[in-house]
Protein backbone atom coordinates (compact mmCIF):
# COMPACT_ATOMS: atom_id res chain seq x y z
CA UNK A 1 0.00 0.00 0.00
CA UNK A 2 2.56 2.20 0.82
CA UNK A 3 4.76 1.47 -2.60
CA UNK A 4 1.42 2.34 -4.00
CA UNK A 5 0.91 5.63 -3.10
CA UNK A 6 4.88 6.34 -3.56
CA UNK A 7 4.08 5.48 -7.06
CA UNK A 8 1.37 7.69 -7.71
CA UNK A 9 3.10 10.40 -5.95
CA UNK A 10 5.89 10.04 -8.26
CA UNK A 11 3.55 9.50 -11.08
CA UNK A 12 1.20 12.34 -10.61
CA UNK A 13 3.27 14.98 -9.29
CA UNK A 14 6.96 14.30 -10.26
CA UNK A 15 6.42 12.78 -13.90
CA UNK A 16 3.11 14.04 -15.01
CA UNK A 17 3.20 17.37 -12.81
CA UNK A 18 0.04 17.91 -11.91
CA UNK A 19 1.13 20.43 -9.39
CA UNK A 20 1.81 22.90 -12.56
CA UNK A 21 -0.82 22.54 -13.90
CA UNK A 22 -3.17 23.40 -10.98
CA UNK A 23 -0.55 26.45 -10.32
CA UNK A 24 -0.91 27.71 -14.22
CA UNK A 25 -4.99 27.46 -13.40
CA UNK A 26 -4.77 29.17 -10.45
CA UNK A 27 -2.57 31.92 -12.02
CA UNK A 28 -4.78 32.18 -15.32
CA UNK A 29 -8.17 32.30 -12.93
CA UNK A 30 -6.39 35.12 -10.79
CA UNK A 31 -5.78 37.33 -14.16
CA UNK A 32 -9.48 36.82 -14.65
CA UNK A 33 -9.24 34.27 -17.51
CA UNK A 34 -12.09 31.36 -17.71
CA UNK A 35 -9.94 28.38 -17.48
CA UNK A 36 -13.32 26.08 -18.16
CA UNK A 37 -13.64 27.89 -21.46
CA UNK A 38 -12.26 26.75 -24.85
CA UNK A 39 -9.92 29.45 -25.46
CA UNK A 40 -8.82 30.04 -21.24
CA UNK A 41 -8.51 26.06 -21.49
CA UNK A 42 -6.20 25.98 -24.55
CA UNK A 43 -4.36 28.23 -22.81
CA UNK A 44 -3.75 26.53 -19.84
CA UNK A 45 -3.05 23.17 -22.24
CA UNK A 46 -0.82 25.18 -23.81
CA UNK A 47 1.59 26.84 -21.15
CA UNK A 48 1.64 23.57 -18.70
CA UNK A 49 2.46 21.18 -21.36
CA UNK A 50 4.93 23.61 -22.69
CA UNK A 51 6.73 24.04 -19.30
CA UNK A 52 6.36 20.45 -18.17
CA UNK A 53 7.69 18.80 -21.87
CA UNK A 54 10.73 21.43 -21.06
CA UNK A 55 11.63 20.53 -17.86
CA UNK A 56 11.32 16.72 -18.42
CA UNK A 57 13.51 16.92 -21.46
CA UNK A 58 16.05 18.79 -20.05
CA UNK A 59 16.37 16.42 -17.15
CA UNK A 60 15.85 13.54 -19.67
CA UNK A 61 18.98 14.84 -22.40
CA UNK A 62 21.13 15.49 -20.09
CA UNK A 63 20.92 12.18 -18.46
CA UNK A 64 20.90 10.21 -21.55
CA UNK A 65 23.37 11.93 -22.94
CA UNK A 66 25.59 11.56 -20.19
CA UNK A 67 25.23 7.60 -20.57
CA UNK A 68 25.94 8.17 -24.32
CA UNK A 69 29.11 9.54 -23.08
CA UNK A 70 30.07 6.01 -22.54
CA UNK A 71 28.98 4.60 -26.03
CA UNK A 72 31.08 6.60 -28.44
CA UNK A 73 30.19 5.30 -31.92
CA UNK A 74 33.74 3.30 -32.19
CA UNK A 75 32.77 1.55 -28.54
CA UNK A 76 29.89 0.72 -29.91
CA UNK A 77 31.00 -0.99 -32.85
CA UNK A 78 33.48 -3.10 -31.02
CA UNK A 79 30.56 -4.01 -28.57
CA UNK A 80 27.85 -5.03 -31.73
CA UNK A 81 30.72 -6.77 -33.16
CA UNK A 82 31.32 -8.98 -30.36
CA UNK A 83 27.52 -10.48 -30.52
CA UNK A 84 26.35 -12.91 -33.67
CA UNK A 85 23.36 -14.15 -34.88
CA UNK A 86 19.57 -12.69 -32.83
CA UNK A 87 22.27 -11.56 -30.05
CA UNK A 88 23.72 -9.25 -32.20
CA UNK A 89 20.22 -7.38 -33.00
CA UNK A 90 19.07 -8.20 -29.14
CA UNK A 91 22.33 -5.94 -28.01
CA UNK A 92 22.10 -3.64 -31.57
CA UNK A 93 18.43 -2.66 -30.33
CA UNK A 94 19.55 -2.01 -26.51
CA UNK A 95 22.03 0.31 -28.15
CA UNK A 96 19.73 2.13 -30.06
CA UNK A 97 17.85 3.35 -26.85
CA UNK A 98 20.84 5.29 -25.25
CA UNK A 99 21.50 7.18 -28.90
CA UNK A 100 19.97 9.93 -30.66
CA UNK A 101 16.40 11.05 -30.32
CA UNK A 102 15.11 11.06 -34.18
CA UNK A 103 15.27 8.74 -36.53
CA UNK A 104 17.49 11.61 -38.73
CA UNK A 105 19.91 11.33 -36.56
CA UNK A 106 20.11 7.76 -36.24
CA UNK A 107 21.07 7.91 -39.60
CA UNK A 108 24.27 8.61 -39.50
CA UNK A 109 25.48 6.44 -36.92
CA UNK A 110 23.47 3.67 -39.09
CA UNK A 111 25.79 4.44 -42.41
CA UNK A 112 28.92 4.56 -39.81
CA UNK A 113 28.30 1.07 -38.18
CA UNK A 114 27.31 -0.20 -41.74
CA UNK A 115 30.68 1.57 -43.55
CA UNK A 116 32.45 -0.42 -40.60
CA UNK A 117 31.09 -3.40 -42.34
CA UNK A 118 28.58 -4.28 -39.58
CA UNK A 119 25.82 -6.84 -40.72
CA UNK A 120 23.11 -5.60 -42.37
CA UNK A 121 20.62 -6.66 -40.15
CA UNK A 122 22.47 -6.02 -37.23
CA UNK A 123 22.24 -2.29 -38.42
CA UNK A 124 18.91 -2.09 -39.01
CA UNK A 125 17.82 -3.25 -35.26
CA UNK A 126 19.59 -0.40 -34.06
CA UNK A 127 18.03 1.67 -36.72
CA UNK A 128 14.67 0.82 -35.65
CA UNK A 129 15.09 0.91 -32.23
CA UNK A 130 16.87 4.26 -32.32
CA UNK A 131 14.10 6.84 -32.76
CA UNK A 132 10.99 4.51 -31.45
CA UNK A 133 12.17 3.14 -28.06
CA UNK A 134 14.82 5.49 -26.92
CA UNK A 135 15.24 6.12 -22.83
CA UNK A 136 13.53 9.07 -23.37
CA UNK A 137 10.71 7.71 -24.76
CA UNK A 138 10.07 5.55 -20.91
CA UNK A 139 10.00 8.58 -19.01
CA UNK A 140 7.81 10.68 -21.45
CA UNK A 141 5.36 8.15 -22.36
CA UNK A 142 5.17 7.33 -18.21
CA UNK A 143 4.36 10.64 -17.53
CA UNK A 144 1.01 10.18 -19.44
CA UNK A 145 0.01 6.50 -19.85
CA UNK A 146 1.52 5.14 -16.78
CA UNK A 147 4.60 2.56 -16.28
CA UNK A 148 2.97 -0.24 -17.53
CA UNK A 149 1.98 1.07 -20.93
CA UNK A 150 5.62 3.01 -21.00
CA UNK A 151 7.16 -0.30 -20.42
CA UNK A 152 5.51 -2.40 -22.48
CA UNK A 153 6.01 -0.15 -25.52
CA UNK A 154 9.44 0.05 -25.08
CA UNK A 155 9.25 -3.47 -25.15
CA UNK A 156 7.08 -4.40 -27.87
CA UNK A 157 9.29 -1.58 -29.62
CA UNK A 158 12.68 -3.49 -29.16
CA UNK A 159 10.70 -7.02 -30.49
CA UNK A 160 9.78 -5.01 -33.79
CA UNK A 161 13.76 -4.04 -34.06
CA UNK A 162 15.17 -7.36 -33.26
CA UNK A 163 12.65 -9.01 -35.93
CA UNK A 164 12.77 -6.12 -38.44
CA UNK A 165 16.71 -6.67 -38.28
CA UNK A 166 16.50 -10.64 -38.83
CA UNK A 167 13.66 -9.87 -41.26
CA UNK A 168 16.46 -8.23 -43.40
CA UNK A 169 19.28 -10.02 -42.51
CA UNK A 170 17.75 -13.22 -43.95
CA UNK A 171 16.95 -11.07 -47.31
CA UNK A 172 21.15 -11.02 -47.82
CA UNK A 173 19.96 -7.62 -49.19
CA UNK A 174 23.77 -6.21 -48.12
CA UNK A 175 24.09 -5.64 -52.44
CA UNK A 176 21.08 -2.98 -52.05
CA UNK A 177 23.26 -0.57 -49.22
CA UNK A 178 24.35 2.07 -51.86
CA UNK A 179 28.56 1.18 -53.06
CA UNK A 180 29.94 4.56 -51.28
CA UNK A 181 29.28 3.11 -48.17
CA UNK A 182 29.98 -0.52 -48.06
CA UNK A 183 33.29 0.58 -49.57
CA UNK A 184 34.27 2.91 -47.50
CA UNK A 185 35.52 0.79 -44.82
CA UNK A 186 35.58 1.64 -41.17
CA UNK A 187 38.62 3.43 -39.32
CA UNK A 188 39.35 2.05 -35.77
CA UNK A 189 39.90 4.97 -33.41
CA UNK A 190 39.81 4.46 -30.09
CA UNK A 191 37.80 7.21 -28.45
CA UNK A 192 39.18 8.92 -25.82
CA UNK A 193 38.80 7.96 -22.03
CA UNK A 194 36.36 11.47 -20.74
CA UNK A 195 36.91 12.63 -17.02
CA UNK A 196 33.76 12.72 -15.06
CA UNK A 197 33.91 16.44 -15.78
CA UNK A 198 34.51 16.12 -19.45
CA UNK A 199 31.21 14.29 -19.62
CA UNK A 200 29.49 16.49 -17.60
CA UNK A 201 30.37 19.05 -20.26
CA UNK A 202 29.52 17.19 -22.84
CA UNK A 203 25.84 16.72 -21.36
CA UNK A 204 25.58 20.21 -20.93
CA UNK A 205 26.50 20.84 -24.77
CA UNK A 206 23.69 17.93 -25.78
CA UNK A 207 21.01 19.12 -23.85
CA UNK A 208 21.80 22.84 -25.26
CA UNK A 209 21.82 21.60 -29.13
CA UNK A 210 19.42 18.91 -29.12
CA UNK A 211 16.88 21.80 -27.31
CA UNK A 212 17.26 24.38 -29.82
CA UNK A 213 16.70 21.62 -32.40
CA UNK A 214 13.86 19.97 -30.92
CA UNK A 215 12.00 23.05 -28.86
CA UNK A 216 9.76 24.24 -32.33
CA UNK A 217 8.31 20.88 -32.88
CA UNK A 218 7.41 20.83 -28.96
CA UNK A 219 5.95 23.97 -29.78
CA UNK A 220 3.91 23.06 -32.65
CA UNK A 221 2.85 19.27 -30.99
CA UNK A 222 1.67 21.66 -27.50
CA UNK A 223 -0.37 23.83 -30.28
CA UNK A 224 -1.92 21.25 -31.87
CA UNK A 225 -2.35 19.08 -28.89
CA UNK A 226 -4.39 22.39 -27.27
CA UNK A 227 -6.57 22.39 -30.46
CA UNK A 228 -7.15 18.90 -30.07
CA UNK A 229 -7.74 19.41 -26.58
CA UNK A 230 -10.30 21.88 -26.43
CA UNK A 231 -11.89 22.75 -29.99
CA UNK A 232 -12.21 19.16 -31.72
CA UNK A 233 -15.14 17.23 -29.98
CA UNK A 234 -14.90 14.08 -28.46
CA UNK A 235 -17.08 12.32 -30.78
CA UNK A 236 -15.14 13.27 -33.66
CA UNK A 237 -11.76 11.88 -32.53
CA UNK A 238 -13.93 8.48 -31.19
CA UNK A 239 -15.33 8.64 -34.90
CA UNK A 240 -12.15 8.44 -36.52
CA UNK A 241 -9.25 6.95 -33.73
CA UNK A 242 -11.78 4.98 -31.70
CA UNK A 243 -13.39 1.17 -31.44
CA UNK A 244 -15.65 2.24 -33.92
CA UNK A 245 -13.52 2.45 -36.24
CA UNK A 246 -12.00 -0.79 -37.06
CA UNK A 247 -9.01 0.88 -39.32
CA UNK A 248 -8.14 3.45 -37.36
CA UNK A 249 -4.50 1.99 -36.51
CA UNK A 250 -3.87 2.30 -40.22
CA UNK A 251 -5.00 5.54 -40.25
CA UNK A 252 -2.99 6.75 -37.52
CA UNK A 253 -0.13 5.11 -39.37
CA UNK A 254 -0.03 6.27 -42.77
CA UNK A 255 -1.16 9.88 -41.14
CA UNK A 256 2.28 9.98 -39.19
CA UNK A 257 4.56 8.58 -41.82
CA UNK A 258 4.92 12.22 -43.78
CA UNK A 259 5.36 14.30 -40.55
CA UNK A 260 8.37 15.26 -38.63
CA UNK A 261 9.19 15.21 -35.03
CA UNK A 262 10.19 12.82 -31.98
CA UNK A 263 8.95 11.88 -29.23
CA UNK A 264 8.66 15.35 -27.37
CA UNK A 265 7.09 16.42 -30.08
CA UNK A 266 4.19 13.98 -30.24
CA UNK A 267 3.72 13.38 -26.70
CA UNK A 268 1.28 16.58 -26.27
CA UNK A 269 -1.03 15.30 -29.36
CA UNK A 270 -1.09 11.92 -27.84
CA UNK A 271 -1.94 13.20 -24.84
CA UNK A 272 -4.88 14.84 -26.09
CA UNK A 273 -6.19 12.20 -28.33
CA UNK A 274 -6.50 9.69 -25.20
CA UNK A 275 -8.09 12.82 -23.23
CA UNK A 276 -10.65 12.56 -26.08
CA UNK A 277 -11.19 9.07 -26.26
CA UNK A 278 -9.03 7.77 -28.92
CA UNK A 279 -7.55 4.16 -28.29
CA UNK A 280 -4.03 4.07 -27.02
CA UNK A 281 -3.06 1.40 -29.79
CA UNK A 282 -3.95 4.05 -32.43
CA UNK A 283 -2.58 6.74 -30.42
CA UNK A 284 0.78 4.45 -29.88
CA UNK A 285 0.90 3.85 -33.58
CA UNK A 286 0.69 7.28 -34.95
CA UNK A 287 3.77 8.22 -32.00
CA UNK A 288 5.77 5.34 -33.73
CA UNK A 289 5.37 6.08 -37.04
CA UNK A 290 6.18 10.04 -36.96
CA UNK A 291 9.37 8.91 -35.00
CA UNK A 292 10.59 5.91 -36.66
CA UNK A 293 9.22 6.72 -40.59
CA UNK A 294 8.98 10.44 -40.92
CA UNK A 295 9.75 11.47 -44.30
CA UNK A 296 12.14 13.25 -44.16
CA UNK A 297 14.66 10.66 -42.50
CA UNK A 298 13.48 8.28 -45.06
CA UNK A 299 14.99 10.84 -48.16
CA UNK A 300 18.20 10.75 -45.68
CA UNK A 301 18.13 6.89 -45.47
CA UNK A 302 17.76 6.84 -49.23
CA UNK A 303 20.54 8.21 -49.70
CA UNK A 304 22.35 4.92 -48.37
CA UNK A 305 20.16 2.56 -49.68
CA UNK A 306 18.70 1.52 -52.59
CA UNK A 307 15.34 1.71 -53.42
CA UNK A 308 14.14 -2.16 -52.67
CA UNK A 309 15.58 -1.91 -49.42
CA UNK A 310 14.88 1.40 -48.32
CA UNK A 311 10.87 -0.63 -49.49
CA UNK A 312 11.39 -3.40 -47.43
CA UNK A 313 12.55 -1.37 -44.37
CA UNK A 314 9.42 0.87 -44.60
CA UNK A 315 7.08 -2.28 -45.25
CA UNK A 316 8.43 -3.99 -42.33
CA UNK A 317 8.58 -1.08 -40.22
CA UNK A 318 4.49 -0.18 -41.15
CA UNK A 319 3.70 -3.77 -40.45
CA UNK A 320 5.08 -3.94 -37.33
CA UNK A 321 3.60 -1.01 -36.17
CA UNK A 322 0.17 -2.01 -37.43
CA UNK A 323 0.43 -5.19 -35.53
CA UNK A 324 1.78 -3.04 -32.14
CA UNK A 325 -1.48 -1.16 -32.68
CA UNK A 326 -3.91 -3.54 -32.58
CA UNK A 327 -2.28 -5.54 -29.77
CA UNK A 328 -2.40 -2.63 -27.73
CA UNK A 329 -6.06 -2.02 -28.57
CA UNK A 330 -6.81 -5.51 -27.93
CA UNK A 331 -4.98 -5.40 -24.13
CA UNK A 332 -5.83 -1.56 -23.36
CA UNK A 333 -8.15 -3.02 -20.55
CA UNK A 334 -5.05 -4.86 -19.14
CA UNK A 335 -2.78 -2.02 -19.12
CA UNK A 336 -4.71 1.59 -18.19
């Protein structure tokens, strides 16, 4: 019992922050704004998600990136290439959690572990894994949909890597990686041994870049999460991303696959889509397409790969998020 409350404590007022948001209503009531309104309500969607979604990844950057500290590309390579067969993809995935926090920046670690004549599918696990089921990812998604769901995605996320990565491997489709790369060959440099204060400085520097990069599509997701929020009805979103729609996983799917952000980015329109009644599947399949298939990091990826793979890796990719979708609509009961 007493674990219990601990944990709602630490979900409620550490990770999701309800304390802010009660503040921000207080504060918007006391300037004589109508918090219960649409427009005083997207407000107050607006400014707590904004601050909360700052703080968190803050916290959450430079903490990861600290860890990454310790998992220079070249350690990394030596540590893939040290695992064979589903191992290798098993330990290529975990990697992919404690790097980069979009799928276009996966991309060039990808090209550098496959230059460095990594297998193919070994590659492609971490690829996968990368943008969908990073560390950040746990935290974020906790801080709405509880640990379970949180855990279980990252989970479910890693299976769709490891597989996706055999999927491929099995193909021998290592003749479709574009020649520039798989002749380039790697160079073995052993990265330098940081001091505790070294990587402390190096956090700082992550956190600072990969905010400036990332704050504008926070921005944007808060805005249209508010919108969502407040000004589309309920019965709309149940219409479209509900149980009565039986394809509304594929919708949410193919709808993602030509935007751009990460996770911080869509964590503010997920959260307002389960507020109005959409089913977390659908909402969990949207999240992992924009991250993992946004189109823009596919015309980067093409750029290494040739057409019939670059094919494969979205089909597999939309499949296995399709299938996610529908298990998690299926179990919603038995995780929320």
């Amino acid at each position: 019992m007493c674990m219990s409350v601990i944990w709602d404590f630490i979900q409620n007022q550490i990770l999701a922050m309800k304390w802010l948001n009660a503040s921000i209503g207080n504060i918007l009531t006391a300037m004589g704004i109508d918090i219960t309104g649409r427009m005083g309500g997207s407000v107050q969607f607006f400014i707590y998600d904004v601050v909360k979604i700052t703080i968190l990844l803050c916290c959450l950057i430079f903490m990861i990136s600290y860890i990454q500290s310790y998992f220079p590309p070249e350690r990394s390579k030596k540590i893939m290439g040290r695992f064979h067969g589903i191992w290798a993809n098993i330990i290529s995935a975990l990697l992919g959690t404690v790097t980069p926090f979009c799928s276009c920046s996966s991309i060039p670690l990808f090209i550098g572990f496959t230059s460095a004549g990594l297998p193919i599918g070994v590659t492609f696990s971490f690829l996968i894994s990368s943008p969908m089921v990073d560390l950040g990812s746990l935290v974020l998604l906790m801080s709405i949909f509880g640990a379970k769901v949180a855990i279980v995605y990252v989970l479910v996320g890693l299976i769709v890597a490891i597989i996706g990565g055999k999927i491929i491997e099995n193909l021998n489709m290592e003749d479709y990686v574009e020649d520039f790369i798989r002749n380039a060959g790697g160079v073995d440099i052993d990265a330098p041994d940081l001091t505790k204060k070294e990587r402390l400085t190096y956090a700082k520097e992550q956190m600072e870049s990969t905010f400036k990069k990332v704050f504008p599509y926070v921005l944007v997701g808060v805005g249209i999460g508010a919108v969502i929020h407040n000004w589309i009805p309920e019965s709309w979103i149940e219409l479209v991303l509900g149980s009565k729609n039986p394809f509304g996983v594929i919708l949410a799917t193919l709808i993602g696959v030509p935007m751009y952000a990460d996770i911080f980015g869509t964590i503010p329109v997920a959260e307002a889509l389960l507020y109005k009644g959409a089913q977390l599947g659908t909402i969990l399949s949207f999240m992992m397409a924009v991250t993992t298939l946004s189109l823009p990091s596919m015309v980067m990826l093409r750029k290494a790969v040739k057409p019939k793979l670059l094919g494969v890796f979205i089909t597999i990719c939309t499949v296995g998020i399709i299938i996610v979708g529908y298990l998690f609509n299926i179990f919603q009961y038995l995780l929320v």
